[in-house]
C-alpha atoms as a PDB file:
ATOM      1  CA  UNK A   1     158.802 128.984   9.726  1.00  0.00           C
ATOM      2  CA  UNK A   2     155.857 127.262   8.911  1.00  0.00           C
ATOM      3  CA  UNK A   3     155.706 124.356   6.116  1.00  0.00           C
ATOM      4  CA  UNK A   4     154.334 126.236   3.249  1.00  0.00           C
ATOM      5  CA  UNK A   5     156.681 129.276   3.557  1.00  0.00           C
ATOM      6  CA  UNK A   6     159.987 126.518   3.697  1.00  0.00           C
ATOM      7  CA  UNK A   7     158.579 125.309   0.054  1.00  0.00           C
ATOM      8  CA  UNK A   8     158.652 128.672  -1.388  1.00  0.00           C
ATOM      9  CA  UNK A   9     162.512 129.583  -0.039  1.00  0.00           C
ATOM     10  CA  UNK A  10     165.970 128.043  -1.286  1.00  0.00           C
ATOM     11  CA  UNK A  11     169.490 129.211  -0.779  1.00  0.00           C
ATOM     12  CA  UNK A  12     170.823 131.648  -3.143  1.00  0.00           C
ATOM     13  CA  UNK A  13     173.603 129.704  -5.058  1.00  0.00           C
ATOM     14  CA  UNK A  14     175.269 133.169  -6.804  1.00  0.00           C
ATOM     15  CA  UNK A  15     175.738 134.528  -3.596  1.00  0.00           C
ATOM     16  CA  UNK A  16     175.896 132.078  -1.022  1.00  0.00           C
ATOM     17  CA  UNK A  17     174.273 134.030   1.816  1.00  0.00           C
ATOM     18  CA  UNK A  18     170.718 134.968   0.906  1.00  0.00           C
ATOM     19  CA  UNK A  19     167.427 133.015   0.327  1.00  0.00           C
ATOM     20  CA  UNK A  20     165.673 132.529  -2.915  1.00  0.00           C
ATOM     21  CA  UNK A  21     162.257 133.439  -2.321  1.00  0.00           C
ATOM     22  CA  UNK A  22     158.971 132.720  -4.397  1.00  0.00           C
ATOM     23  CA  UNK A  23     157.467 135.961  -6.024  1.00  0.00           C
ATOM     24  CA  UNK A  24     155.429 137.218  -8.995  1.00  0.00           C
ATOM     25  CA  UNK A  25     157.085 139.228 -11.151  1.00  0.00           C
ATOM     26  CA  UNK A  26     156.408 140.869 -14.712  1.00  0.00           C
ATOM     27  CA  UNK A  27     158.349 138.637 -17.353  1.00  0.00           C
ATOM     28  CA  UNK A  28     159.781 140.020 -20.349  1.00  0.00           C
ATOM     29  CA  UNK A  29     160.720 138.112 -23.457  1.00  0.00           C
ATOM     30  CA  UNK A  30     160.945 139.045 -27.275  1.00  0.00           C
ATOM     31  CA  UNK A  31     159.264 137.313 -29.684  1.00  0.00           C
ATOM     32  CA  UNK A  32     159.557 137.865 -33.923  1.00  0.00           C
ATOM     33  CA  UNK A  33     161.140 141.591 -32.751  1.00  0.00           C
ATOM     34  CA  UNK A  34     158.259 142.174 -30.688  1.00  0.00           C
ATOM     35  CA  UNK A  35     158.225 142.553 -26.837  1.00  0.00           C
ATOM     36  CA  UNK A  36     155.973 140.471 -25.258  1.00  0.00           C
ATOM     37  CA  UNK A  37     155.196 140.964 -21.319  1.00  0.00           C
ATOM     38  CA  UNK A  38     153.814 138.555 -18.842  1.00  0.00           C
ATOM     39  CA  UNK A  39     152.572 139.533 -15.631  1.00  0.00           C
ATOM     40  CA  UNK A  40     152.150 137.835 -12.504  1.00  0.00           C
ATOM     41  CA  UNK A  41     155.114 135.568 -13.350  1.00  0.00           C
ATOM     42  CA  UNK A  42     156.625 132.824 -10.822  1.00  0.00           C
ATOM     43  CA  UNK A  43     160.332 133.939  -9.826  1.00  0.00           C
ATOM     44  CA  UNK A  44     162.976 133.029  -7.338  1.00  0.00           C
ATOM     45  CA  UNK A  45     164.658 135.882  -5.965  1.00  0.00           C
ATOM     46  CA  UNK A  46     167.237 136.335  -3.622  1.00  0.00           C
ATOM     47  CA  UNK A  47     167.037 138.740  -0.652  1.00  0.00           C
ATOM     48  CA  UNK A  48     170.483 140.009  -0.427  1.00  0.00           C
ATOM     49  CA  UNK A  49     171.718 139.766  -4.527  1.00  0.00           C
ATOM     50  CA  UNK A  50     168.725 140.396  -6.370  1.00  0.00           C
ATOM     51  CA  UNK A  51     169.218 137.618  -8.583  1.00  0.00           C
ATOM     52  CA  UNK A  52     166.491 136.301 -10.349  1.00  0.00           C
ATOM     53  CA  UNK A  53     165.785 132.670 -11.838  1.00  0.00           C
ATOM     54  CA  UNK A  54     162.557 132.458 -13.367  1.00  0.00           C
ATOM     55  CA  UNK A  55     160.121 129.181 -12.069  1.00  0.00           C
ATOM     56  CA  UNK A  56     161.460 126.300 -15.158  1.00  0.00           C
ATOM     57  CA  UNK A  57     158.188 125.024 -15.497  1.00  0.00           C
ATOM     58  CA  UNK A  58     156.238 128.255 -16.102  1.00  0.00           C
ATOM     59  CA  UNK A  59     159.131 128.636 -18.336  1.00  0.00           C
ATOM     60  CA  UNK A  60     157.797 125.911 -20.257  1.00  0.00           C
ATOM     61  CA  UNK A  61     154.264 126.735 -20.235  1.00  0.00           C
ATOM     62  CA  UNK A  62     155.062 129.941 -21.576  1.00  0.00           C
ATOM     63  CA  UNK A  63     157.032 128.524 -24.504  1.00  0.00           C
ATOM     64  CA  UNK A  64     154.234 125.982 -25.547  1.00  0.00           C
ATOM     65  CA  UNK A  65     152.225 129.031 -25.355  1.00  0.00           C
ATOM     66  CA  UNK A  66     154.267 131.556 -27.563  1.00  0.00           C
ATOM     67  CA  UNK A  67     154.648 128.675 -29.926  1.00  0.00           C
ATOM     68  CA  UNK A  68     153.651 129.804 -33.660  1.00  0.00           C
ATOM     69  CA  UNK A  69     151.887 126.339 -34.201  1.00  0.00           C
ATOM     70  CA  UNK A  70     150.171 126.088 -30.533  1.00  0.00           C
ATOM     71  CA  UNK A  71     146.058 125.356 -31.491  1.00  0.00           C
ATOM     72  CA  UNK A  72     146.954 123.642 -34.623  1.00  0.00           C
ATOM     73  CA  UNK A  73     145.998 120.480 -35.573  1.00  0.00           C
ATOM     74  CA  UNK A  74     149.344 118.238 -35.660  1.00  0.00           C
ATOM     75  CA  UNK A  75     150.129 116.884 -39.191  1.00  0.00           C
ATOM     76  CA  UNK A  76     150.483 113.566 -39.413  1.00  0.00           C
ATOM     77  CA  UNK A  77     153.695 112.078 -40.827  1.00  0.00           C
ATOM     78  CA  UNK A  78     153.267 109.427 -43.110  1.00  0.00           C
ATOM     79  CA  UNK A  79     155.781 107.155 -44.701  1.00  0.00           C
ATOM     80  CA  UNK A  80     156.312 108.531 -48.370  1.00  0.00           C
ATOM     81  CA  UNK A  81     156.041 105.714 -50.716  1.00  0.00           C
ATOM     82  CA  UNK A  82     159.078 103.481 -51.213  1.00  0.00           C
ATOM     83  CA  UNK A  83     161.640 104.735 -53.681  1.00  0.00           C
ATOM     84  CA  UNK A  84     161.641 103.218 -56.552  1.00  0.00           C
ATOM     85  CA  UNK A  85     163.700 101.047 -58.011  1.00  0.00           C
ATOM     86  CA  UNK A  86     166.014 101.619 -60.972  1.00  0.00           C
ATOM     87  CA  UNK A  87     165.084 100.754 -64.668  1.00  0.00           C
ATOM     88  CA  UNK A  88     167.120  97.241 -64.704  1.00  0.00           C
ATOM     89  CA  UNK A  89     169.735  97.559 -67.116  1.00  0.00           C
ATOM     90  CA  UNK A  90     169.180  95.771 -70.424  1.00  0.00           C
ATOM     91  CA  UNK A  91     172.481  93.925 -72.030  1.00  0.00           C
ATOM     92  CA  UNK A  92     172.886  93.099 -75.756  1.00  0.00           C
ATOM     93  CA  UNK A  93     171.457  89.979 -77.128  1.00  0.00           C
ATOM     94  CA  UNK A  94     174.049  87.441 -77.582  1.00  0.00           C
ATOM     95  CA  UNK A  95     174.582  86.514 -80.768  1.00  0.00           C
END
């Protein structure tokens, strides 16, 4: 097996006797009740189970992505003004 196929194969830990292997697969996700596809997505699936674990890190990507506020400018949290102090309490003049 060459170098660069070894990278892109892992054992299958649900089943125990196949190989997780790199491919590109169409990822589906909803988003705000609407279904949102992704083609061309990076997946590990095994040979013998079928299972599929979708590549964390494109994972990620895809959420910063999808994110309502991706593009927008961040707003900047400043402190809020100390709170202020209660109106000292005045006692009678003694007499």
């Amino acid at each position: 097996m060459s170098e660069e196929a070894l990278e892109s194969t892992r054992p299958c830990n649900e089943c125990g006797a196949g190989v997780m292997r790199l491919q590109f697969l169409t990822y589906f996700t909803w988003l705000d009740g609407e279904l949102v596809t992704v083609p061309n997505f990076p997946a590990w699936v095994c040979d013998v189970c079928g299972r599929r674990e979708y590549d964390s890190r494109a994972v990620s990507w895809l959420s910063i992505l999808l994110n309502p506020d991706a593009g927008r400018p961040p707003v900047s949290r400043r402190r809020g003004a100390p709170p202020a102090e209660p109106p000292p309490t005045t006692r009678p003049a003694a007499k």
